[in-house]
C-alpha atoms as a PDB file:
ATOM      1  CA  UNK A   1     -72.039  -6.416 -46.444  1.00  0.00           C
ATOM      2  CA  UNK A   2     -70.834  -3.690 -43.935  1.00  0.00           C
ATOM      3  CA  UNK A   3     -70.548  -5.395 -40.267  1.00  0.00           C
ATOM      4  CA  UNK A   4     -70.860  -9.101 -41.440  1.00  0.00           C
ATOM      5  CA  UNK A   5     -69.709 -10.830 -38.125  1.00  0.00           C
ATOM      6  CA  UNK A   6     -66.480 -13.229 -38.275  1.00  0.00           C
ATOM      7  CA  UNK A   7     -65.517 -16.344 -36.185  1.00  0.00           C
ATOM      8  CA  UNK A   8     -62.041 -15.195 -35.345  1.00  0.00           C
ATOM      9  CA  UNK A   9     -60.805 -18.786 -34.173  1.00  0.00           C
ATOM     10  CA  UNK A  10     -58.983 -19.145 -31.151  1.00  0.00           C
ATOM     11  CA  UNK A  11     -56.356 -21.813 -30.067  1.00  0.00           C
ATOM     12  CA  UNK A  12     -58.042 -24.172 -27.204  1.00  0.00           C
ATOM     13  CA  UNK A  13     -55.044 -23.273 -25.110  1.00  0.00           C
ATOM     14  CA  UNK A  14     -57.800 -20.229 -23.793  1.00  0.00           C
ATOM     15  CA  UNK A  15     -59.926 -21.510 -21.488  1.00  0.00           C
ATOM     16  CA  UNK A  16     -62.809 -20.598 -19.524  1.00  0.00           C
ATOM     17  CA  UNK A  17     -62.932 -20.533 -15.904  1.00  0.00           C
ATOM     18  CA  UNK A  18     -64.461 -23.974 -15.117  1.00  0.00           C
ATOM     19  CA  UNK A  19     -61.292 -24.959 -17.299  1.00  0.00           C
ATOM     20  CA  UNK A  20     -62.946 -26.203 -20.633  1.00  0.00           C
ATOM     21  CA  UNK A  21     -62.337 -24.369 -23.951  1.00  0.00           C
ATOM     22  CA  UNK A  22     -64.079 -20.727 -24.071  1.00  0.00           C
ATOM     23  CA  UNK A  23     -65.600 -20.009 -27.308  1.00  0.00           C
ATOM     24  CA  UNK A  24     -64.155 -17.838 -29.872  1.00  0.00           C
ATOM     25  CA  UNK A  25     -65.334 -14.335 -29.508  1.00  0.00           C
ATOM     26  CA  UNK A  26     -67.644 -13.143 -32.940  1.00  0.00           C
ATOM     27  CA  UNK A  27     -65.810 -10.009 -34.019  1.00  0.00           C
ATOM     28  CA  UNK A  28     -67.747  -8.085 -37.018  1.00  0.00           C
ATOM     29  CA  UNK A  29     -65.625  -6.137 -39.607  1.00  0.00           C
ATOM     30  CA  UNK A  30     -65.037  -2.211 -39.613  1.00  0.00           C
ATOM     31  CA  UNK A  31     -67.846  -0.521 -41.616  1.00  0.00           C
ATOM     32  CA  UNK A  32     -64.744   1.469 -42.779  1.00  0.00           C
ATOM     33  CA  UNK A  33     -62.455   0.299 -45.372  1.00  0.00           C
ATOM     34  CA  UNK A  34     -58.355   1.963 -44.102  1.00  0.00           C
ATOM     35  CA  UNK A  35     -56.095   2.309 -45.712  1.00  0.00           C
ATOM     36  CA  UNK A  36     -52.225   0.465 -44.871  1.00  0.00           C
ATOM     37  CA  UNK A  37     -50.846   2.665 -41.700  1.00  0.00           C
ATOM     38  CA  UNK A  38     -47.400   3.181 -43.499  1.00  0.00           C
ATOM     39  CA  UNK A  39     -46.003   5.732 -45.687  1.00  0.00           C
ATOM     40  CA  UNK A  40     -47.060   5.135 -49.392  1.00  0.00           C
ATOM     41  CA  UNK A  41     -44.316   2.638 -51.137  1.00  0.00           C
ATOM     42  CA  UNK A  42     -43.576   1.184 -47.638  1.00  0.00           C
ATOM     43  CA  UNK A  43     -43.574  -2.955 -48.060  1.00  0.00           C
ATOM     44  CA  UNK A  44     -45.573  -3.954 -45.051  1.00  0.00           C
ATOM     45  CA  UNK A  45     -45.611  -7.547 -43.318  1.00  0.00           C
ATOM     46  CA  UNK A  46     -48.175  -8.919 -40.916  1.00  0.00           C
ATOM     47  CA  UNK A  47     -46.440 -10.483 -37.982  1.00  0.00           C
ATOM     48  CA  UNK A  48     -49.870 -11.044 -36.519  1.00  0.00           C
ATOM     49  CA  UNK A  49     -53.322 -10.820 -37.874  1.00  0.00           C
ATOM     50  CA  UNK A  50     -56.359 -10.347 -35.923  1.00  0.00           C
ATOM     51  CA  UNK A  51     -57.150 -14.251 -35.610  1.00  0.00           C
ATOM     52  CA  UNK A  52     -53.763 -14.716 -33.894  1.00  0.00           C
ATOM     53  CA  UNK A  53     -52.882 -12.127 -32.256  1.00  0.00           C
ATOM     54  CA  UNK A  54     -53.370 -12.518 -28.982  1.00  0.00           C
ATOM     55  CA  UNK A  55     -55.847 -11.234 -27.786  1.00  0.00           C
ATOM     56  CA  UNK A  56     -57.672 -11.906 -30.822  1.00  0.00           C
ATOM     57  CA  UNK A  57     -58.891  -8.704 -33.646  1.00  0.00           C
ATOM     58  CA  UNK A  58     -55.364  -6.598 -33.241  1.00  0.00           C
ATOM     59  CA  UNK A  59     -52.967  -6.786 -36.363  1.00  0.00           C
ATOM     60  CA  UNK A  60     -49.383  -6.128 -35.321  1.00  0.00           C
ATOM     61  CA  UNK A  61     -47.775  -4.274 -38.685  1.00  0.00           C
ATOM     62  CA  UNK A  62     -44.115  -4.512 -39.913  1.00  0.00           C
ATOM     63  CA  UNK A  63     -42.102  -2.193 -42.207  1.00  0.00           C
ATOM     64  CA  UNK A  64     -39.933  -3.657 -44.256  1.00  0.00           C
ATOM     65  CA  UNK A  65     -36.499  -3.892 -43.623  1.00  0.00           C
ATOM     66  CA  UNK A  66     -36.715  -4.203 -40.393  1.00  0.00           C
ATOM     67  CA  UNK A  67     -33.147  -2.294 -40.120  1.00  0.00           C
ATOM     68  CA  UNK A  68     -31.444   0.082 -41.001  1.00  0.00           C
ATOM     69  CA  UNK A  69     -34.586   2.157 -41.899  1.00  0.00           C
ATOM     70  CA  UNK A  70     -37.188   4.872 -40.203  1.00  0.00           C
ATOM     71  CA  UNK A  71     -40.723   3.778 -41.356  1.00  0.00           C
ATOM     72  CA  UNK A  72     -43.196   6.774 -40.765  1.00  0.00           C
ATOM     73  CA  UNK A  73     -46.345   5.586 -39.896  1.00  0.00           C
ATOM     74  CA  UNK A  74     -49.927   7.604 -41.320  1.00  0.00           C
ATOM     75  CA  UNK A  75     -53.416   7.727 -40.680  1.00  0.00           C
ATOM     76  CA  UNK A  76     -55.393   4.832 -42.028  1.00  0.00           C
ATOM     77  CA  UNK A  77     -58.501   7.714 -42.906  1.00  0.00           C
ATOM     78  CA  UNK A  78     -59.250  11.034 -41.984  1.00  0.00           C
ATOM     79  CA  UNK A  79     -60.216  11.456 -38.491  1.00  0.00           C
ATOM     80  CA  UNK A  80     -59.957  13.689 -35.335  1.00  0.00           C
ATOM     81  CA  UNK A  81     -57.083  12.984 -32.816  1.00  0.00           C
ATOM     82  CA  UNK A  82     -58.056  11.669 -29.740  1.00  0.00           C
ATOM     83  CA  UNK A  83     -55.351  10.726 -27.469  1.00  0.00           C
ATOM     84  CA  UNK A  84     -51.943  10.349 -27.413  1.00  0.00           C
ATOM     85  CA  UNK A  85     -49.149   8.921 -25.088  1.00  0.00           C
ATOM     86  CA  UNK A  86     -46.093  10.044 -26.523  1.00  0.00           C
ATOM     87  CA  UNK A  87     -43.362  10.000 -23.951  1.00  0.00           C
ATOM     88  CA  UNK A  88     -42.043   6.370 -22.997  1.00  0.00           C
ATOM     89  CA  UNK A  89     -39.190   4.963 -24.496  1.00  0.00           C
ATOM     90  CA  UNK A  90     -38.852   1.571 -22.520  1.00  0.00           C
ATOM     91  CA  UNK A  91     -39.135  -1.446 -24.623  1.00  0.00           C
ATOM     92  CA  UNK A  92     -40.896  -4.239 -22.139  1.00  0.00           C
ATOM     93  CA  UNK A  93     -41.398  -7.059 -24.362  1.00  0.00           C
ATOM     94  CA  UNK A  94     -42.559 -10.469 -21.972  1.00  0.00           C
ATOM     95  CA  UNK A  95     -44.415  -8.140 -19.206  1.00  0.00           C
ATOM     96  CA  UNK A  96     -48.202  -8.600 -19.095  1.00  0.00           C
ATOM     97  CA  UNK A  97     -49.650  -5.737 -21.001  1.00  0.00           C
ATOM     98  CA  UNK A  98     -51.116  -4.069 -17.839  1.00  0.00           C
ATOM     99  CA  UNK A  99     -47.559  -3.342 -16.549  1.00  0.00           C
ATOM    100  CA  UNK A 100     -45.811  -1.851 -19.963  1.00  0.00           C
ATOM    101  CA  UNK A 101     -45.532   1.574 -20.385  1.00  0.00           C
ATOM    102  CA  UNK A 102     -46.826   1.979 -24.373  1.00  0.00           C
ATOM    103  CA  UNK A 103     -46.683   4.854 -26.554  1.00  0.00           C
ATOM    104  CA  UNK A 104     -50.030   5.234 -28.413  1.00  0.00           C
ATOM    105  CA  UNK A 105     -52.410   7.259 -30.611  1.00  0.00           C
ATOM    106  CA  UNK A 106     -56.425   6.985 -31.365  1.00  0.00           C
ATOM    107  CA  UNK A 107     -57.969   8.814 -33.825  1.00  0.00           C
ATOM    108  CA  UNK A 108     -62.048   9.025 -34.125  1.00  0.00           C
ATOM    109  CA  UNK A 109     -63.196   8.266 -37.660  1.00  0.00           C
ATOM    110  CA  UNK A 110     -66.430  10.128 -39.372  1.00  0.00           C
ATOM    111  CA  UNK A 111     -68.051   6.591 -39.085  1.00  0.00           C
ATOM    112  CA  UNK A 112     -68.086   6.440 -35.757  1.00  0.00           C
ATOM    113  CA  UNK A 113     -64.902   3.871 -35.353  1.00  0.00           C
ATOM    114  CA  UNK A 114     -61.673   4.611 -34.051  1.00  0.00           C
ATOM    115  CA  UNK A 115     -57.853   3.380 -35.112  1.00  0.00           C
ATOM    116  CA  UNK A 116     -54.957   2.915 -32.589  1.00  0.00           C
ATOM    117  CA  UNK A 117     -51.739   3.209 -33.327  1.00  0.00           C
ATOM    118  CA  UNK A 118     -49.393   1.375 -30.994  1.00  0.00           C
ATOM    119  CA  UNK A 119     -45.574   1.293 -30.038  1.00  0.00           C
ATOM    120  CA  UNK A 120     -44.734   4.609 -31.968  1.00  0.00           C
ATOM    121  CA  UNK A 121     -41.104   5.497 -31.450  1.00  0.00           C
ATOM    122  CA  UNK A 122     -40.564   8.311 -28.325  1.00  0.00           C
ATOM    123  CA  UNK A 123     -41.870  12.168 -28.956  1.00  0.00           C
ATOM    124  CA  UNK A 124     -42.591  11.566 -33.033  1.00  0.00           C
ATOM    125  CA  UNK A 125     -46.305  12.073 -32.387  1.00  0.00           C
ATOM    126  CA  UNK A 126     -46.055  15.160 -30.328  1.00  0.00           C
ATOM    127  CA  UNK A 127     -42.895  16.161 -31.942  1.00  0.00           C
ATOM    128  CA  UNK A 128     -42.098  15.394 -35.506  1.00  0.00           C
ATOM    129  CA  UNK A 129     -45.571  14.981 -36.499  1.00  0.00           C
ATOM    130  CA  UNK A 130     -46.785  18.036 -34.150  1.00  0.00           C
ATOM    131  CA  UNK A 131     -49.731  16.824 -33.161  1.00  0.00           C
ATOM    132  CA  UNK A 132     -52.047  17.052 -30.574  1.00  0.00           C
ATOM    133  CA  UNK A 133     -55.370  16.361 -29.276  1.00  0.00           C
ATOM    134  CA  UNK A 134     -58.359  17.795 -31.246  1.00  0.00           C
ATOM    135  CA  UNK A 135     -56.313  17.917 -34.404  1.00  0.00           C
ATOM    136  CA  UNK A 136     -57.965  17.422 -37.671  1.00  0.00           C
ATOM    137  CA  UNK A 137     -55.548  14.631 -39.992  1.00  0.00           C
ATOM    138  CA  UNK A 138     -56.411  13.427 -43.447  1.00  0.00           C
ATOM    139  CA  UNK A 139     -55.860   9.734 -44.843  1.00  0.00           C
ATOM    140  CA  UNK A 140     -52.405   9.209 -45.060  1.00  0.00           C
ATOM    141  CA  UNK A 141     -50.651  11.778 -42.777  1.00  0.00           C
ATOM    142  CA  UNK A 142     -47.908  11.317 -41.063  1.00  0.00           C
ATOM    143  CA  UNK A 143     -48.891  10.223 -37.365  1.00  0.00           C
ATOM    144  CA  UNK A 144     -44.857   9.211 -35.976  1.00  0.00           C
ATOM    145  CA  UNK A 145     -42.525   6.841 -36.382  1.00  0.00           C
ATOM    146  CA  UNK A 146     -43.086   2.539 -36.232  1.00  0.00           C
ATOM    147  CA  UNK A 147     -40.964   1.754 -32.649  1.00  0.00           C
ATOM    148  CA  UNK A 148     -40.995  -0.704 -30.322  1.00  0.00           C
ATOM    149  CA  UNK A 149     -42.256   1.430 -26.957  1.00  0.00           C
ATOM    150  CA  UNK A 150     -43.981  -1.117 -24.390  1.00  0.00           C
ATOM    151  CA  UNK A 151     -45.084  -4.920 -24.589  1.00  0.00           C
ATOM    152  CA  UNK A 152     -43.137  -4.906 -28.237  1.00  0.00           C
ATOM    153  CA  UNK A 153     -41.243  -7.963 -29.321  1.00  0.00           C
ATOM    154  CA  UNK A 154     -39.949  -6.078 -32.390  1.00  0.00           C
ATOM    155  CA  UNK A 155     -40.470  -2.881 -34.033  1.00  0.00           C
ATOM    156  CA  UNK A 156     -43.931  -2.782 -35.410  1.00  0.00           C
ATOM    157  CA  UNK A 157     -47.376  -1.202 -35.469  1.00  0.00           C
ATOM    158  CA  UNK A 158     -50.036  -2.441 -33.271  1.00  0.00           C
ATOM    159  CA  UNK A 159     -53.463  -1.720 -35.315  1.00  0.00           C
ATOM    160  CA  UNK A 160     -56.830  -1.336 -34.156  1.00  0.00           C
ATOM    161  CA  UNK A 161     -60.504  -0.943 -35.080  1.00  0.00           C
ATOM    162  CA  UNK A 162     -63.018   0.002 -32.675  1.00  0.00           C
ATOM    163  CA  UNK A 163     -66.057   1.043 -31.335  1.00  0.00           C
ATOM    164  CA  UNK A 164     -65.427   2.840 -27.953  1.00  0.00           C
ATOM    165  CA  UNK A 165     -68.060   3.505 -25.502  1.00  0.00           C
ATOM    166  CA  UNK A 166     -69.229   6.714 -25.623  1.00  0.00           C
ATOM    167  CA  UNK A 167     -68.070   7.616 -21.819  1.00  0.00           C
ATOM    168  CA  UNK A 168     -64.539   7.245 -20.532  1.00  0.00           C
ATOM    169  CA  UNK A 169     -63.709   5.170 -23.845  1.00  0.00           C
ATOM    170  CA  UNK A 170     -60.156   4.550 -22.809  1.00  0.00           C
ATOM    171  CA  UNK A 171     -58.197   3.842 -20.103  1.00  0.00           C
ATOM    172  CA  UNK A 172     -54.900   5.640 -18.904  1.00  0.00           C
ATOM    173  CA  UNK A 173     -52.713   2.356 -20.237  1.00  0.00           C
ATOM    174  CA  UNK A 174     -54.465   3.741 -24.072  1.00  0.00           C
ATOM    175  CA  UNK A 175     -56.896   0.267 -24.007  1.00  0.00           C
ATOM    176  CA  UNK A 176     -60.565   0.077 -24.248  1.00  0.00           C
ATOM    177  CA  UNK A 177     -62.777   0.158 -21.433  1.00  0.00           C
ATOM    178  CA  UNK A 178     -66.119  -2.622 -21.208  1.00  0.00           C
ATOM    179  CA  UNK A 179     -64.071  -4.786 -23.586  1.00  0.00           C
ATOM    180  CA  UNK A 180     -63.279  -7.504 -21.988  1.00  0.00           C
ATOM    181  CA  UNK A 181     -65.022  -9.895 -24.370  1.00  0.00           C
ATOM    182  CA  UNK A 182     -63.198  -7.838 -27.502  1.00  0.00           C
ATOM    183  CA  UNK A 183     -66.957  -6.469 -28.031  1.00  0.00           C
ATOM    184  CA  UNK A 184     -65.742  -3.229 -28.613  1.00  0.00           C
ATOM    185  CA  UNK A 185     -62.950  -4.828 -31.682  1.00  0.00           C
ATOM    186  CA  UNK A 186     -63.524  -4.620 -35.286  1.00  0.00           C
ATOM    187  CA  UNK A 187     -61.966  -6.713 -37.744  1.00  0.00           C
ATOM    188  CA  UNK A 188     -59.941  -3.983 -39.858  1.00  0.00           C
ATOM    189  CA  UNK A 189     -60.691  -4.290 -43.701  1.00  0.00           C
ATOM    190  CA  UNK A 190     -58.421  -2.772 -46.002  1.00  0.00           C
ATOM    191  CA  UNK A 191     -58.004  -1.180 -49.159  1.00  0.00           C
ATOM    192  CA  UNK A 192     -56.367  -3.036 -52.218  1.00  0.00           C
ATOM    193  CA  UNK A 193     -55.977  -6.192 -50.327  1.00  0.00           C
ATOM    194  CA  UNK A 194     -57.542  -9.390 -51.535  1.00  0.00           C
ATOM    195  CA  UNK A 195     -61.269  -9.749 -49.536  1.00  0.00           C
ATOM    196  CA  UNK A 196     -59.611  -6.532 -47.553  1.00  0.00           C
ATOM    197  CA  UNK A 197     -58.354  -8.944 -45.018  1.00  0.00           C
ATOM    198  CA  UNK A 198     -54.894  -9.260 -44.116  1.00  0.00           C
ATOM    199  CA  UNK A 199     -52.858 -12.604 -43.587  1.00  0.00           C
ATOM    200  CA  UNK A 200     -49.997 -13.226 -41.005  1.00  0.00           C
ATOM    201  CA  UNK A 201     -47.139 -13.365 -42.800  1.00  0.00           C
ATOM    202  CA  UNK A 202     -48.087 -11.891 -45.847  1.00  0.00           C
ATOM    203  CA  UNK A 203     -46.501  -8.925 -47.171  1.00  0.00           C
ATOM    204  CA  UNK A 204     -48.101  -5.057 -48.859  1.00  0.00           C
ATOM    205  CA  UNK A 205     -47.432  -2.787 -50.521  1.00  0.00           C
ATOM    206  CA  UNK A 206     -48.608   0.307 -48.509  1.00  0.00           C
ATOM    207  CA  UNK A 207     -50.584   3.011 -50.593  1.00  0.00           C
ATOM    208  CA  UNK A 208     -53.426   5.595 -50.779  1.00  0.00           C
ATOM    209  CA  UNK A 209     -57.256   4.365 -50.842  1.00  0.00           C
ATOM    210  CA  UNK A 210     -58.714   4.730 -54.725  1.00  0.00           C
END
């Protein structure tokens, strides 16, 4: 059951270099079930889910209302802080992703995955939350605020599963190294969610593992 691969199906738009359509990368799902990365009670829309986000086995996260209202963002299971970037507070949205500045945290799972948490509003990691790197968190602690640092159309959460290399897993920018075929990406399953997948568009209710 754990690690059953899925075709996450991609527009024909992406091409491959000799300008016919590239296949769809095979993405398996997280061994780990997480829970929602909001505070419990938040309502939580998918603007993307990891078949269309681009590039493909990300899930962008929205709290809901969109105004008016802080919505604290918390670990998705226990795990061991491993970086953090903190300190930007330029919104970039239509840049390629190379060239924005994003705010970011990745914590390291007991199952040998790792979550990222993207476009965290300015010094709430470091700050409010008072984190650091090497810290211990349990499921559901608070992590920072959902912002809209970097390549962000919108205030939201940018969500990750994966599986980094062992050496030099990430890159200064916060993204994966050796994963340029998204070989590294796990489809993120999820607790008290129908088939633990999310849908774009859909809307949660965010709330603690059982």
């Amino acid at each position: 059951m754990y690690a059953k691969p899925i075709l996450v199906v991609v527009a024909a738009a992406t091409l491959a270099s000799n300008g016919t359509a590239a296949p769809a990368p095979v993405i398996p799902e997280s061994k780990g079930i997480y829970r929602l990365p909001f505070a419990d009670g938040t309502e939580v829309s998918v603007f993307d889910d990891a078949a269309t986000h681009r590039p493909v086995g990300a899930i962008d996260l929205v709290g809901e209302p969109r105004e008016g209202k802080v919505h604290r963002v918390v670990a998705a299971a226990k795990g061991t802080v491993m970086a953090i970037e903190d300190s930007y507070s330029e919104q970039q949205s239509g840049r390629a992703a190379s060239l924005c500045r994003n705010n970011y945290l990745w914590l390291a799972h007991p199952n040998g995955e790792w979550t990222l948490y993207g476009h965290m509003a300015t010094g709430t990691t470091r700050g409010k939350a008072g984190l650091k790197v090497g810290a211990k968190v349990k499921a559901g602690q608070y992590l920072g605020d959902e912002g809209a640092v970097g390549c962000a159309m919108l205030s939201h959460v940018h969500f990750e599963v994966a599986v980094p290399q062992a050496k030099d897993p990430i890159d200064k920018g916060g993204f994966l190294n050796a994963n340029d075929e998204r070989q590294r990406m796990r489809i993120p399953r999820f607790c008290a969610v129908p088939d633990h997948q999310l849908r774009k568009d859909a809307h949660y209710t965010a709330s603690a593992c059982t």
